[in-house]
C-alpha atoms as a PDB file:
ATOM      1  CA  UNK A   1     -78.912 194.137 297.477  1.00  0.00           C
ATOM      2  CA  UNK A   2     -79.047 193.920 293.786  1.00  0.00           C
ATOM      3  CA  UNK A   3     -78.028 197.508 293.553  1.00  0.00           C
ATOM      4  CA  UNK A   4     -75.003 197.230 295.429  1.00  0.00           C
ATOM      5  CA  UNK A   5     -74.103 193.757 293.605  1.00  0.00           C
ATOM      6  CA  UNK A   6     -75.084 196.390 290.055  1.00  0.00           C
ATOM      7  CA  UNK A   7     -72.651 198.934 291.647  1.00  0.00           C
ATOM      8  CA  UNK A   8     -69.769 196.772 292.358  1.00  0.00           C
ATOM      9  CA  UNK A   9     -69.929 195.162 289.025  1.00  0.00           C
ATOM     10  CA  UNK A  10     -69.911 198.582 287.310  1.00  0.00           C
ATOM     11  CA  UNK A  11     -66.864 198.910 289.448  1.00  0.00           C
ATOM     12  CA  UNK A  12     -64.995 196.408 288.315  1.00  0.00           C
ATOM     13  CA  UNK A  13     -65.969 196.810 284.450  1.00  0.00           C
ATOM     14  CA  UNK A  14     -64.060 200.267 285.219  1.00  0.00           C
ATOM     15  CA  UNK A  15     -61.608 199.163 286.654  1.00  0.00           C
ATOM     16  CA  UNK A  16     -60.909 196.319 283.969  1.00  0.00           C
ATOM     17  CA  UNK A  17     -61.025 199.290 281.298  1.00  0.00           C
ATOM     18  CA  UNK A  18     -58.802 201.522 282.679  1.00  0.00           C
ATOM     19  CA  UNK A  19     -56.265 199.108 283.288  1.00  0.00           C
ATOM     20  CA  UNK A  20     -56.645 198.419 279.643  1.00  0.00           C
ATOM     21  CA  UNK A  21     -56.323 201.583 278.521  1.00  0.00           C
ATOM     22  CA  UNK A  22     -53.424 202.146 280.705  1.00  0.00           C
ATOM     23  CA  UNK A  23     -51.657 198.888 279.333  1.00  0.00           C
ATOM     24  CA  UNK A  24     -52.724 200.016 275.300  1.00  0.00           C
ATOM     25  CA  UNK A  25     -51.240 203.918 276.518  1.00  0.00           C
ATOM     26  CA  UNK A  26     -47.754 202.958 278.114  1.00  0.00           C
ATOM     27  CA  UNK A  27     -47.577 200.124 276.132  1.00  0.00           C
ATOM     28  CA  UNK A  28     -47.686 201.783 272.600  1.00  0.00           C
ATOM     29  CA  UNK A  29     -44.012 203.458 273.295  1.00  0.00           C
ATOM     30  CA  UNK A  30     -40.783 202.794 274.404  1.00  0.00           C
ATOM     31  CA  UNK A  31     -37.610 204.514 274.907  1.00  0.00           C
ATOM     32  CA  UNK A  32     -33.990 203.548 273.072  1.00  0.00           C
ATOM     33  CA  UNK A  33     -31.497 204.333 274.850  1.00  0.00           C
ATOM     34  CA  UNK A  34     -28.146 206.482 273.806  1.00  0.00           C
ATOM     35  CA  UNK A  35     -26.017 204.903 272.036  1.00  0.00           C
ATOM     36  CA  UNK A  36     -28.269 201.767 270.971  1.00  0.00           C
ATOM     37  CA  UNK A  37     -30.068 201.041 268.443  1.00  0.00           C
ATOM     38  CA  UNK A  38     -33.568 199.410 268.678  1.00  0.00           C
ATOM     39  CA  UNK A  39     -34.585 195.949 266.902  1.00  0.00           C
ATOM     40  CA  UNK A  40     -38.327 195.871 266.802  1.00  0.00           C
ATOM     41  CA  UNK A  41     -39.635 192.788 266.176  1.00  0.00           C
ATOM     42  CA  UNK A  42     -43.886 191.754 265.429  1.00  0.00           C
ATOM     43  CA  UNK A  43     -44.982 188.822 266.459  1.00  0.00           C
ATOM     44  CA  UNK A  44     -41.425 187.580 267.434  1.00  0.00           C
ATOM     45  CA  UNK A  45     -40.071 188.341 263.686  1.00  0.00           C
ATOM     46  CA  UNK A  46     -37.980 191.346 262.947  1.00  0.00           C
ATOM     47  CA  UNK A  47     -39.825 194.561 261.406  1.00  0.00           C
ATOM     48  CA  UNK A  48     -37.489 197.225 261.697  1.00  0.00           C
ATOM     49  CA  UNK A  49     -34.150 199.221 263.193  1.00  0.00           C
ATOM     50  CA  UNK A  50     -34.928 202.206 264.811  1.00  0.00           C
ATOM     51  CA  UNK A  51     -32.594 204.937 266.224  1.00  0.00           C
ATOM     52  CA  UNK A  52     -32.353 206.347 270.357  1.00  0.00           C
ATOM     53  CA  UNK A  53     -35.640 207.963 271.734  1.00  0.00           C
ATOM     54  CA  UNK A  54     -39.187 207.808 271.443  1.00  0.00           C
ATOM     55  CA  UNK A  55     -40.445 204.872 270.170  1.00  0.00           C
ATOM     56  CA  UNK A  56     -43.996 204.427 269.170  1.00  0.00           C
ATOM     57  CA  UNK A  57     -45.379 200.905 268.421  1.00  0.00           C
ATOM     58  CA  UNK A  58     -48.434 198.534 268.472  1.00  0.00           C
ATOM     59  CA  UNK A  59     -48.997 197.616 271.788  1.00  0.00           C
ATOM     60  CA  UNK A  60     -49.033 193.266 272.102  1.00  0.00           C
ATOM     61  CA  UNK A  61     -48.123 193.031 268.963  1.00  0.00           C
ATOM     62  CA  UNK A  62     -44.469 194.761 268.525  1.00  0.00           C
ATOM     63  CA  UNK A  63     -41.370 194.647 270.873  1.00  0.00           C
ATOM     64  CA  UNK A  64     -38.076 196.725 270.847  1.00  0.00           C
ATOM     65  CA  UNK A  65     -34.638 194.902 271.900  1.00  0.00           C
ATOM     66  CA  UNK A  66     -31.866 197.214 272.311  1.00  0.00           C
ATOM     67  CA  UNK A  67     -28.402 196.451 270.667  1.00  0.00           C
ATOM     68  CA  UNK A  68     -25.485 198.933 272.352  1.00  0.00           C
ATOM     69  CA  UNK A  69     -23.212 200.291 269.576  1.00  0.00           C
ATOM     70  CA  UNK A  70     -20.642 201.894 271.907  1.00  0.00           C
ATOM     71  CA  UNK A  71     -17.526 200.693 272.598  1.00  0.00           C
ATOM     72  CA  UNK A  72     -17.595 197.418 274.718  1.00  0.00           C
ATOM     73  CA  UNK A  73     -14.325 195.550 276.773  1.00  0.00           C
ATOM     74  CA  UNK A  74     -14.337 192.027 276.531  1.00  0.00           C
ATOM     75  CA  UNK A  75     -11.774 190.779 279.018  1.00  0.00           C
ATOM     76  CA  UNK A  76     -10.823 186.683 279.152  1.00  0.00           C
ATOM     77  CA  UNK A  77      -8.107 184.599 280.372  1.00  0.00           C
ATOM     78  CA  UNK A  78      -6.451 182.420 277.188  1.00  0.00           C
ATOM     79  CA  UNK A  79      -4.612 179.747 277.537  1.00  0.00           C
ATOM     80  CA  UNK A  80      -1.822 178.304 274.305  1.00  0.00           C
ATOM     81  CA  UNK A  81       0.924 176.058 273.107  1.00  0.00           C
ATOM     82  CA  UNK A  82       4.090 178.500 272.144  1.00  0.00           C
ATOM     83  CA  UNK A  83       5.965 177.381 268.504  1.00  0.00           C
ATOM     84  CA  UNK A  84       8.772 175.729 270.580  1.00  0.00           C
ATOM     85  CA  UNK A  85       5.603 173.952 272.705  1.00  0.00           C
ATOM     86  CA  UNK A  86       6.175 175.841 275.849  1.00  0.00           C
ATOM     87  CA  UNK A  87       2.828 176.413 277.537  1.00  0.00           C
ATOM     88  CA  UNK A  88       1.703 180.156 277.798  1.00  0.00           C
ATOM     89  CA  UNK A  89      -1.207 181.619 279.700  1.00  0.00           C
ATOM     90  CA  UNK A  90      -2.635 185.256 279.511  1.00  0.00           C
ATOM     91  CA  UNK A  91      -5.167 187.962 280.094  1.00  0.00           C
ATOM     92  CA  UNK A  92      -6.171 189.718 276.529  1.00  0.00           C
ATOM     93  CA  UNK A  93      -8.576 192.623 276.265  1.00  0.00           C
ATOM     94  CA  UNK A  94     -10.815 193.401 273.426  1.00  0.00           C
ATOM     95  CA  UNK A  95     -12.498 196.382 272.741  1.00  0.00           C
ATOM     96  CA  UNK A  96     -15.006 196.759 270.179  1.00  0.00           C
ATOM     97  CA  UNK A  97     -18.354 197.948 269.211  1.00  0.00           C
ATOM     98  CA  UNK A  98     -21.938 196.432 267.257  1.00  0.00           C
ATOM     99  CA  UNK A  99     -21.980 197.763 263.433  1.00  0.00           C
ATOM    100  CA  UNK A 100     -25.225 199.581 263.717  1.00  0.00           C
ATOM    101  CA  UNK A 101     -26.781 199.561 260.424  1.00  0.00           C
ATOM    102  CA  UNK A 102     -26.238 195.751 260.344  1.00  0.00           C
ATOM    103  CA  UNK A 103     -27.714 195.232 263.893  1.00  0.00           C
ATOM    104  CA  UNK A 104     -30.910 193.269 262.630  1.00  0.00           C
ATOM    105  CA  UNK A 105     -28.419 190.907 260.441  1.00  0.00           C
ATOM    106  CA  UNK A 106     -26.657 190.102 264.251  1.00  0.00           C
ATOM    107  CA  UNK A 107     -30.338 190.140 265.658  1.00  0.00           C
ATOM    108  CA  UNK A 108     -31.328 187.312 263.446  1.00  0.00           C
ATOM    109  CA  UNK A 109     -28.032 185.440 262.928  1.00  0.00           C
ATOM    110  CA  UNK A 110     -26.760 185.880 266.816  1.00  0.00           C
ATOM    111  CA  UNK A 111     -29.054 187.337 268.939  1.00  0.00           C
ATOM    112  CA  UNK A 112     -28.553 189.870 271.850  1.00  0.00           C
ATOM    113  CA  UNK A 113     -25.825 187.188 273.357  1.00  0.00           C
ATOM    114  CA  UNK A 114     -23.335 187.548 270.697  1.00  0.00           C
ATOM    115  CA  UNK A 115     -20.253 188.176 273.294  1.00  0.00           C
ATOM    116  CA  UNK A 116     -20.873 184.904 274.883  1.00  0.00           C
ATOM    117  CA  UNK A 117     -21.819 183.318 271.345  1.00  0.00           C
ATOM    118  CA  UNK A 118     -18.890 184.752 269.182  1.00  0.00           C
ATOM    119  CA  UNK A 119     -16.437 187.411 270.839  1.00  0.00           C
ATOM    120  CA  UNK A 120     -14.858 185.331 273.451  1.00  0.00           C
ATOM    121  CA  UNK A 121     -14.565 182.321 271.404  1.00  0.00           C
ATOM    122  CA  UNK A 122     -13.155 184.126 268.557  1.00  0.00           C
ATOM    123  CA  UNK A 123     -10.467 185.368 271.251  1.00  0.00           C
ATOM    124  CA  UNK A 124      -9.318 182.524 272.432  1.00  0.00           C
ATOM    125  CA  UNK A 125      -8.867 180.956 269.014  1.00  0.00           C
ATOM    126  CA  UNK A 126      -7.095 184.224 267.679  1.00  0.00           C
ATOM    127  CA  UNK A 127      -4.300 183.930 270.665  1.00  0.00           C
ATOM    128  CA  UNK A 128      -4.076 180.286 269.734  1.00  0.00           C
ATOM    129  CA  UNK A 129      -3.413 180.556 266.322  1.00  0.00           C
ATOM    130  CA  UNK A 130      -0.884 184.046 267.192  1.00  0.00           C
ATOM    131  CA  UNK A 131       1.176 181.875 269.798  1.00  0.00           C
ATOM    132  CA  UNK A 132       1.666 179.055 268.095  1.00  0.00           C
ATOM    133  CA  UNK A 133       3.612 181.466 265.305  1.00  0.00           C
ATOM    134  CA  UNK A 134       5.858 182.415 267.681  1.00  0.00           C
ATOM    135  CA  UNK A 135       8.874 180.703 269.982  1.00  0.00           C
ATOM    136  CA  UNK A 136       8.436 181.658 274.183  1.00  0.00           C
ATOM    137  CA  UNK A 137      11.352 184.185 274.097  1.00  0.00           C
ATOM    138  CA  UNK A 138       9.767 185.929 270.646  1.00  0.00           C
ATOM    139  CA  UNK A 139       6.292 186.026 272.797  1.00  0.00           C
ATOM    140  CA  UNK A 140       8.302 188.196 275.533  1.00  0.00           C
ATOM    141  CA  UNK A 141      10.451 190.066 273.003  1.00  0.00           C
ATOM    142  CA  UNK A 142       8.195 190.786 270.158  1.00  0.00           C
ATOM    143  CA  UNK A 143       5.181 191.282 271.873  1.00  0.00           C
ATOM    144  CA  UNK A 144       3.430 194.408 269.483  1.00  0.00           C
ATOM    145  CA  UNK A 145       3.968 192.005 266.350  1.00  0.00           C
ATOM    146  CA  UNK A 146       1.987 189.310 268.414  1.00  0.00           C
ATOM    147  CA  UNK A 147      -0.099 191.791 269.462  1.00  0.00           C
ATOM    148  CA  UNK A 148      -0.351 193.251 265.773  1.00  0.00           C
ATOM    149  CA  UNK A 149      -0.819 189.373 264.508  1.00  0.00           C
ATOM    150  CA  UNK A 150      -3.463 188.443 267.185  1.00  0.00           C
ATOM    151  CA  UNK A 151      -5.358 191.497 266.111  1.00  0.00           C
ATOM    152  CA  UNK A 152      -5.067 191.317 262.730  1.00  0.00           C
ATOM    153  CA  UNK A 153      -6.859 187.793 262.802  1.00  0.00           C
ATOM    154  CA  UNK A 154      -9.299 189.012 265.245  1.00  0.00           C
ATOM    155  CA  UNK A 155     -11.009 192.030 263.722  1.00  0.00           C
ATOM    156  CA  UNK A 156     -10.916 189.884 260.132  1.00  0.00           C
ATOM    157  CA  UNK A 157     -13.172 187.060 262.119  1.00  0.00           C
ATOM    158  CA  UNK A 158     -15.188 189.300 263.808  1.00  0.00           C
ATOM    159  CA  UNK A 159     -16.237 191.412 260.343  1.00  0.00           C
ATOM    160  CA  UNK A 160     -17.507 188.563 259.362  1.00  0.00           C
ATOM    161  CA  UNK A 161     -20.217 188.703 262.190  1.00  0.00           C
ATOM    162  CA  UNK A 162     -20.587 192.491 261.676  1.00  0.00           C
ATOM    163  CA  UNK A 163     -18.705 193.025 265.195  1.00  0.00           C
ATOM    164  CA  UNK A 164     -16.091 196.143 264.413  1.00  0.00           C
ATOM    165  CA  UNK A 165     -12.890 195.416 266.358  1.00  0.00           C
ATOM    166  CA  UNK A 166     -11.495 198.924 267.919  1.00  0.00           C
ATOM    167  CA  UNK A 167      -8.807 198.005 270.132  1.00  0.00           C
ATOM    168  CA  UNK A 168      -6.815 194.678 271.605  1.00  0.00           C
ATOM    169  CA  UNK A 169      -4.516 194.673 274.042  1.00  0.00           C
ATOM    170  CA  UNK A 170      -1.797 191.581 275.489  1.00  0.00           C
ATOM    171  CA  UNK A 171      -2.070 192.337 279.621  1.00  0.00           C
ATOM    172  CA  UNK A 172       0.141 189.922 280.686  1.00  0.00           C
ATOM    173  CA  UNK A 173       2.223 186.932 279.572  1.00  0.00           C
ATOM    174  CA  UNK A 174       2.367 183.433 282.195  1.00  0.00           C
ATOM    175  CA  UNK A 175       4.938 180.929 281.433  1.00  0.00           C
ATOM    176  CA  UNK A 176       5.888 177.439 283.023  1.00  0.00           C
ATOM    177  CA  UNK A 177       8.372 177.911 286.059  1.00  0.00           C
ATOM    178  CA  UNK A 178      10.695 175.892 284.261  1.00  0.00           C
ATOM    179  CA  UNK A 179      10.501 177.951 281.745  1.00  0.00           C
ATOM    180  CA  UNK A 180      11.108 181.118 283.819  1.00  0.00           C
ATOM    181  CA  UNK A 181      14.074 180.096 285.485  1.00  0.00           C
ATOM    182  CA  UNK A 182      15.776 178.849 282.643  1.00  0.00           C
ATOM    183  CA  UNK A 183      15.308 183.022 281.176  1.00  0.00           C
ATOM    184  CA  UNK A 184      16.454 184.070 284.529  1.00  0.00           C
ATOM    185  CA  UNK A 185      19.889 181.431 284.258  1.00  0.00           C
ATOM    186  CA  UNK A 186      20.055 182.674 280.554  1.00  0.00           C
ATOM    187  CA  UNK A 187      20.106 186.322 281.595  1.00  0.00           C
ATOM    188  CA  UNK A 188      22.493 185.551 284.169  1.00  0.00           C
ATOM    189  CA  UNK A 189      24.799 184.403 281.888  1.00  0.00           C
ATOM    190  CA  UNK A 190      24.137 186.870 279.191  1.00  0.00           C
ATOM    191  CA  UNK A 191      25.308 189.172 281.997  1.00  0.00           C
ATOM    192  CA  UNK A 192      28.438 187.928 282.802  1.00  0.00           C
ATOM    193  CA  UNK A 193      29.427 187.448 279.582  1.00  0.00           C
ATOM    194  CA  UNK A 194      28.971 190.856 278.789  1.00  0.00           C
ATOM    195  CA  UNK A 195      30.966 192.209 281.948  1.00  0.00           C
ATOM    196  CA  UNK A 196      33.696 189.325 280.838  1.00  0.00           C
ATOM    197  CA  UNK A 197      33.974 191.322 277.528  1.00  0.00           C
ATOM    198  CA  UNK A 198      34.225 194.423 279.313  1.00  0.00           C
ATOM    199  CA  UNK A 199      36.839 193.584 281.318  1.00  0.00           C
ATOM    200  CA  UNK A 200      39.313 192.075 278.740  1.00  0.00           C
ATOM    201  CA  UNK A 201      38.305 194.810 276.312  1.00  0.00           C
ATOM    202  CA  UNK A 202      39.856 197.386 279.215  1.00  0.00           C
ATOM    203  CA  UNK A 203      43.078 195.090 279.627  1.00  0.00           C
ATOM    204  CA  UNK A 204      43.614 195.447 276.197  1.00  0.00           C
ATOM    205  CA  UNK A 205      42.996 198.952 276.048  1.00  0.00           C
ATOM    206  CA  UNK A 206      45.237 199.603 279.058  1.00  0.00           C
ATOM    207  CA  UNK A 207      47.736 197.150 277.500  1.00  0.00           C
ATOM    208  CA  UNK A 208      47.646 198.759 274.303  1.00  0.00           C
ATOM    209  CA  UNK A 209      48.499 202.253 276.354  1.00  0.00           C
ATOM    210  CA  UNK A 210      51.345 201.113 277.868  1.00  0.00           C
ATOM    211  CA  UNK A 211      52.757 199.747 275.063  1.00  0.00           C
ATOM    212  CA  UNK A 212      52.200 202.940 273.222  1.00  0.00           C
ATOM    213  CA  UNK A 213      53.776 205.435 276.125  1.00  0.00           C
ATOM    214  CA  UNK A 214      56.810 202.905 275.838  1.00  0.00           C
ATOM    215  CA  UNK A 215      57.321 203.605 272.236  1.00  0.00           C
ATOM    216  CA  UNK A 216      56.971 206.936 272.561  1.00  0.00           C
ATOM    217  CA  UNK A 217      59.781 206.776 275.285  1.00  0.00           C
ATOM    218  CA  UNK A 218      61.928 204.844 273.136  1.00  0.00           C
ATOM    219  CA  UNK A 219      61.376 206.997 270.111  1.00  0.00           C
ATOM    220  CA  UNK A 220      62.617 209.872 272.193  1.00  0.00           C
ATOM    221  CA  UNK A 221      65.690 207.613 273.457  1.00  0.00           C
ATOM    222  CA  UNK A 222      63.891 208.314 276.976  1.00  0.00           C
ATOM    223  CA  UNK A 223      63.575 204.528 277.644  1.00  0.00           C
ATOM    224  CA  UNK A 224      67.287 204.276 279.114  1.00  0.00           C
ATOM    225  CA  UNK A 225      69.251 201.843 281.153  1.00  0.00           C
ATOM    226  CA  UNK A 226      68.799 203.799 283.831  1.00  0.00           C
ATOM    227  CA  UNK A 227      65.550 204.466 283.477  1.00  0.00           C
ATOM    228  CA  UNK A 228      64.784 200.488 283.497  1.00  0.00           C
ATOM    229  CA  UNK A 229      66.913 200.252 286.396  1.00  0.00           C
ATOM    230  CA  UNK A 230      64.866 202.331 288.341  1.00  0.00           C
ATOM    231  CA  UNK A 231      61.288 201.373 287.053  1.00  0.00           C
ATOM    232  CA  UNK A 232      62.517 197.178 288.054  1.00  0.00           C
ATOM    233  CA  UNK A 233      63.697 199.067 291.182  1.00  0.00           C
ATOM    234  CA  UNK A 234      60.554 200.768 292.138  1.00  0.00           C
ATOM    235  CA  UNK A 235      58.706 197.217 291.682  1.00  0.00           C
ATOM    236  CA  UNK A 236      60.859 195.008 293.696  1.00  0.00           C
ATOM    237  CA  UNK A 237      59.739 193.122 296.331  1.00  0.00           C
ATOM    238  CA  UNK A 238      63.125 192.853 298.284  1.00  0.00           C
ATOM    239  CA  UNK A 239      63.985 189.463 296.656  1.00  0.00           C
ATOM    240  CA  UNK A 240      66.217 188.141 294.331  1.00  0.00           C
ATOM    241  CA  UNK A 241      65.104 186.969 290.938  1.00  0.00           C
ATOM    242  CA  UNK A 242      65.874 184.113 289.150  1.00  0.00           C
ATOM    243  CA  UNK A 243      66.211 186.086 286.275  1.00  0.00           C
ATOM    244  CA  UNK A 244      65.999 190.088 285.459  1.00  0.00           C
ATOM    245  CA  UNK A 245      65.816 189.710 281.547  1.00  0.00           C
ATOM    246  CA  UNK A 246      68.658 192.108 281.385  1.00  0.00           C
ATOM    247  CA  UNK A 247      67.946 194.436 283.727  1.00  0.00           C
ATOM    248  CA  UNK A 248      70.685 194.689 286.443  1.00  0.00           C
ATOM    249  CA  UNK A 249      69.815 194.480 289.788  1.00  0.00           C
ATOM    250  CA  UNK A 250      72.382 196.117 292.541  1.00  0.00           C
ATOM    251  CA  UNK A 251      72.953 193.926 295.069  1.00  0.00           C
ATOM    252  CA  UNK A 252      72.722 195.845 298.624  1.00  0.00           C
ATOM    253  CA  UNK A 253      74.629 193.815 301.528  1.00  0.00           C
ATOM    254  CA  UNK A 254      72.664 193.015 304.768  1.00  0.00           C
ATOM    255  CA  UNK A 255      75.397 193.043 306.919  1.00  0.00           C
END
């Protein structure tokens, strides 16, 4: 009996070691990922910044976080006040990627949650502050110098935090309904006009032709009494006129 109890505590001494050995093996390396970098921190304090692969370090002792420094999208719905105080909603995109040689400063400062923490408010404030430089119809009209303006402000914010701002992009613009059909009557009305401009520029123009072949007739003493006769002639509508302005008019009996 007491060599069996002998046995299975040899067993589990064994077993005990080899799961320690197993923990101090797999647990003395890691592996960073492509494009990452690795924050390894002792004891909960940060040691050092290492590059993609193989890591080695002290088992229980060290850790390795892993920053990404690709390019990231950041994608939020923003909401602002327009210069003329129309209310303006929209989706803006952000694209942008961790400085990697300053990734323990973030580590320390931030943390791992920095979107959450600083991206997305930084955002919304930078489409704020771009909005309110600009009337509704300038939002729609001028949209890359928002877009140049909101950017601008957003990748000088985000330096500060050592978060490198590649890209940002305007997807869509929301305004008030009143708003929107007070463009649509506006456009309306911008369309008419220019049709009404149109139109009386080609009266003039024909005007202006007529008046021109009628010089040229009477320059060539083509523009006879005769010839008058028969042009008031040609337009008559089979009654008599008050007056003819001097053109004659042959009276043709009925009966």
């Amino acid at each position: 009996m007491n060599i069996q109890t002998n046995q299975i505590a040899n067993y589990i001494r064994i077993g005990v070691i080899g799961l320690i050995v197993l923990l101090l093996v797999f647990g003395s390396f890691t592996i960073v990922s492509a494009g990452h970098v690795g924050v390894v921190t002792r004891f909960g304090a940060v040691n050092r910044v290492v590059d993609p692969g193989i890591i080695l370090k002290i088992p229980l002792v060290e850790s390795v976080n892993q920053m990404e420094t690709r390019t990231q999208k950041e994608q939020v719905d923003a909401a602002a006040a327009s210069k003329d105080l129309q209310e303006v909603k929209s989706t803006i995109a952000l694209n942008y990627h961790l400085d990697g040689a300053k990734a323990v400063v973030v580590y320390q400062n931030i943390g791992t949650e920095y979107v959450d923490r600083v991206i997305a408010p930084a955002m919304q404030e930078a489409f704020k502050a771009t909005a309110a430089q600009f009337t509704a119809e300038e939002l729609i009209g001028k949209r890359e110098a928002v877009k140049q303006a909101a950017y601008s402000r957003l990748k000088e914010r985000l330096a500060r935090y050592n978060i490198i701002v590649d890209d940002f992009n305007i997807v869509n613009f929301d305004f008030s309904q009143d708003f929107n059909s007070a463009i649509e009557q506006k456009q309306v009305a911008q369309q008419n006009l220019e049709r009404a401009k149109i139109e009386a520029n080609t009266a003039i123009t024909q005007a202006q032709g007529q008046a021109n072949a009628q010089k040229v007739l009477r320059d060539n003493g083509s523009l006879t009494p005769e010839y008058l006769e028969y042009v008031a002639i040609q337009k008559w509508d089979g009654k008599m006129p008050n007056a003819t302005n001097g053109v004659p008019f042959i009276n043709i009996p009925t009966k």
